[in-house]
C-alpha atoms as a PDB file:
ATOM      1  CA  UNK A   1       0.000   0.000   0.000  1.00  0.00           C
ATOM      2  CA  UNK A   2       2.767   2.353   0.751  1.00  0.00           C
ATOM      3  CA  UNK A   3       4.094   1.813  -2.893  1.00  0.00           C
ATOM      4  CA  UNK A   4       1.014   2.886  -4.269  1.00  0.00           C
ATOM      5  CA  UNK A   5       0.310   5.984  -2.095  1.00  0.00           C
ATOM      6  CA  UNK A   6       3.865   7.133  -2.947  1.00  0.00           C
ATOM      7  CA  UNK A   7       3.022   6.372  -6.804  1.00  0.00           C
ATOM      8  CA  UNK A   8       0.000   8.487  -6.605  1.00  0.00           C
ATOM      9  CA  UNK A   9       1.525  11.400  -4.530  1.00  0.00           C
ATOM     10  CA  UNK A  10       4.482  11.892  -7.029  1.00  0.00           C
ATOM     11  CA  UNK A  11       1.590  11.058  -9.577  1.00  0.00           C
ATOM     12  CA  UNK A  12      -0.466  14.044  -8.796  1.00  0.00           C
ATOM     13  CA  UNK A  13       2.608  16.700  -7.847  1.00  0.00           C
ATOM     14  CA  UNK A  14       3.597  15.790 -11.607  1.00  0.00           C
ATOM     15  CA  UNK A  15       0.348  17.290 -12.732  1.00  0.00           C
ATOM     16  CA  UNK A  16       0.527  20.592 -10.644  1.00  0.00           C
ATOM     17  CA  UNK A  17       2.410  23.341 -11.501  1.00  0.00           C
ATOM     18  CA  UNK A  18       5.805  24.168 -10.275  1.00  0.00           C
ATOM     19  CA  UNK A  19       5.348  25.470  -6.754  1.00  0.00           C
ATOM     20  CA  UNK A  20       2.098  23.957  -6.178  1.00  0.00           C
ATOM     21  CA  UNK A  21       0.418  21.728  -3.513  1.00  0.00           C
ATOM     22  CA  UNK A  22      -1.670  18.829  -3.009  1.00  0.00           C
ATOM     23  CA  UNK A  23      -4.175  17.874  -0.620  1.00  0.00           C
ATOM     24  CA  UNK A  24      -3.641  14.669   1.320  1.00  0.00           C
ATOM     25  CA  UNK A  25      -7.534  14.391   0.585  1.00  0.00           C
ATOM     26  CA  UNK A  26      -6.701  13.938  -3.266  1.00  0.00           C
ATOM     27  CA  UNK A  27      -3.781  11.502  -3.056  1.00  0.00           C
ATOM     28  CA  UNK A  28      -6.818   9.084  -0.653  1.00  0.00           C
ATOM     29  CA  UNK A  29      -9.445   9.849  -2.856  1.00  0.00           C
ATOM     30  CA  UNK A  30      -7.309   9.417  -6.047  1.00  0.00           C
ATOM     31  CA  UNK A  31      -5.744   5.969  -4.293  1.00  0.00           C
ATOM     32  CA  UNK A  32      -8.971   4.776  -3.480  1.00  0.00           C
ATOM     33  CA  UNK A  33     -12.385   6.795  -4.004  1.00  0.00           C
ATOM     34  CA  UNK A  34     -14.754   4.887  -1.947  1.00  0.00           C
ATOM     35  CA  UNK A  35     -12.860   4.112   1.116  1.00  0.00           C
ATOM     36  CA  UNK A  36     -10.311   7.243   1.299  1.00  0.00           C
ATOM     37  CA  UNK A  37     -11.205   7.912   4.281  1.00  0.00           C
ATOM     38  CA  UNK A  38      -8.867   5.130   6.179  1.00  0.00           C
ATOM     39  CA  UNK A  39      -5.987   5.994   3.769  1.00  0.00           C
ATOM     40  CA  UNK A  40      -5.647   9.345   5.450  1.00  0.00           C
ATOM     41  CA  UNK A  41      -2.957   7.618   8.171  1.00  0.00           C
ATOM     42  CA  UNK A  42      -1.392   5.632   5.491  1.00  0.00           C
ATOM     43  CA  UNK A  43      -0.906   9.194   3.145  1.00  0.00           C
ATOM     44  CA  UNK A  44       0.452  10.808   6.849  1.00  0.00           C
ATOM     45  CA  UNK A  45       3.196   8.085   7.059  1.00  0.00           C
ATOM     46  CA  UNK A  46       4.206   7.688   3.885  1.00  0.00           C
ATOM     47  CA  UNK A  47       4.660  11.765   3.354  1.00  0.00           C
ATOM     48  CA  UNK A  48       6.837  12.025   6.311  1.00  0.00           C
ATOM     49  CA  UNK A  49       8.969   9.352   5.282  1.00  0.00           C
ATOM     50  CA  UNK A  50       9.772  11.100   1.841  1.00  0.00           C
ATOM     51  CA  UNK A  51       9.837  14.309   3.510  1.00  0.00           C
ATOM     52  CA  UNK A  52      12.896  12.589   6.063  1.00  0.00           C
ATOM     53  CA  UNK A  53      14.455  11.793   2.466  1.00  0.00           C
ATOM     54  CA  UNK A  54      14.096  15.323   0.924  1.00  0.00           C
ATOM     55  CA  UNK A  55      12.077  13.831  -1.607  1.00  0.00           C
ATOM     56  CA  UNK A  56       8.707  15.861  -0.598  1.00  0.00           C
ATOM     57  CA  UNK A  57       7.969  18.963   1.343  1.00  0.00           C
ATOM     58  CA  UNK A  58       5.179  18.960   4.124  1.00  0.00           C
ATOM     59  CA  UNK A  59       3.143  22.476   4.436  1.00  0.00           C
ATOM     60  CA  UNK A  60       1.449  23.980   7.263  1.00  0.00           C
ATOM     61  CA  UNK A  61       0.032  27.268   6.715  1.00  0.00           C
ATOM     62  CA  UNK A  62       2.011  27.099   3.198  1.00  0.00           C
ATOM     63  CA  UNK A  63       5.692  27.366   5.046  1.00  0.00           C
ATOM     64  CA  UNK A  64       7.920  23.778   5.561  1.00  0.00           C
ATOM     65  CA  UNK A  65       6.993  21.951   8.477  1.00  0.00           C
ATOM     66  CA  UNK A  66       8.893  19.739  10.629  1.00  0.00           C
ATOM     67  CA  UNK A  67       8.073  16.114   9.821  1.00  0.00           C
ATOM     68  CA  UNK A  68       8.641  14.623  12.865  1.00  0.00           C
ATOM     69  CA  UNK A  69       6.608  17.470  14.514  1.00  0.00           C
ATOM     70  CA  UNK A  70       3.163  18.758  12.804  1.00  0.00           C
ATOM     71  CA  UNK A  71      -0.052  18.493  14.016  1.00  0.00           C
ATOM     72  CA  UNK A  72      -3.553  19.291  11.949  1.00  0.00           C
ATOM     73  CA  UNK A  73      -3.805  20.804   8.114  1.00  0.00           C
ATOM     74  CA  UNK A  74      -1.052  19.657   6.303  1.00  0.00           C
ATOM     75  CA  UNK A  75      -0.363  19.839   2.375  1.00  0.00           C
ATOM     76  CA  UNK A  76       1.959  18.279   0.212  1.00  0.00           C
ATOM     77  CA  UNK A  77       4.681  19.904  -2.661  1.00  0.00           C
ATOM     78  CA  UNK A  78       7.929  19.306  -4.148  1.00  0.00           C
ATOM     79  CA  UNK A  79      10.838  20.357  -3.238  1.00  0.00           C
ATOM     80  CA  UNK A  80      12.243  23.988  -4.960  1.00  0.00           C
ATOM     81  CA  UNK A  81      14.795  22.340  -7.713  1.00  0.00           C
ATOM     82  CA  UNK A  82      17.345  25.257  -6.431  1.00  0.00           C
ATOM     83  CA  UNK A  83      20.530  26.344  -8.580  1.00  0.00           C
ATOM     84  CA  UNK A  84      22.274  23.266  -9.884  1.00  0.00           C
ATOM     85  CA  UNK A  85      25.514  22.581  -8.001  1.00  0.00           C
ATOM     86  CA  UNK A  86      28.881  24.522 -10.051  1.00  0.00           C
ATOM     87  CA  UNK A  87      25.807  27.736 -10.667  1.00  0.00           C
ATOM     88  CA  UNK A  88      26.763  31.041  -9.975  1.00  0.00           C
ATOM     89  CA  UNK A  89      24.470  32.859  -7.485  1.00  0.00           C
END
């Protein structure tokens, strides 16, 4: 299950624009529409865990949040791509 909620995250940050967020409500609903509702845990997990490897960033009132320390509304983004290592600032 974890495989397929991390599929479907990266799924539906590929189909936002650059900069943009997700829902933890889509990636359950888009994962599995009639019983969502009990994926919201599994979503939780698996977000922190990419968010530990830098591969996802967590929002809370649209700044980074700590993933081993937010509570309530949460949403879900890429990371900024930054300058590419050997660019000039």
């Amino acid at each position: 299950m974890s495989a397929e909620i991390e599929a479907t995250i990266f799924d539906l940050l590929g189909k936002v624009a650059p900069g943009k967020s997700i829902s933890p409500e889509e990636v359950a609903r888009a994962a599995d529409p009639e019983g969502w509702r009990r994926l919201l845990g599994h979503v939780r997990a698996v977000a922190r865990g990419l968010a530990r490897q830098d591969r996802l960033v967590i929002l809370r009132h649209n700044k980074p949040a700590d993933p081993e320390d937010f509570k309530g509304v949460y949403r879900l983004r890429l990371p900024d791509a930054g300058p590419l290592k050997g660019d000039q600032p």
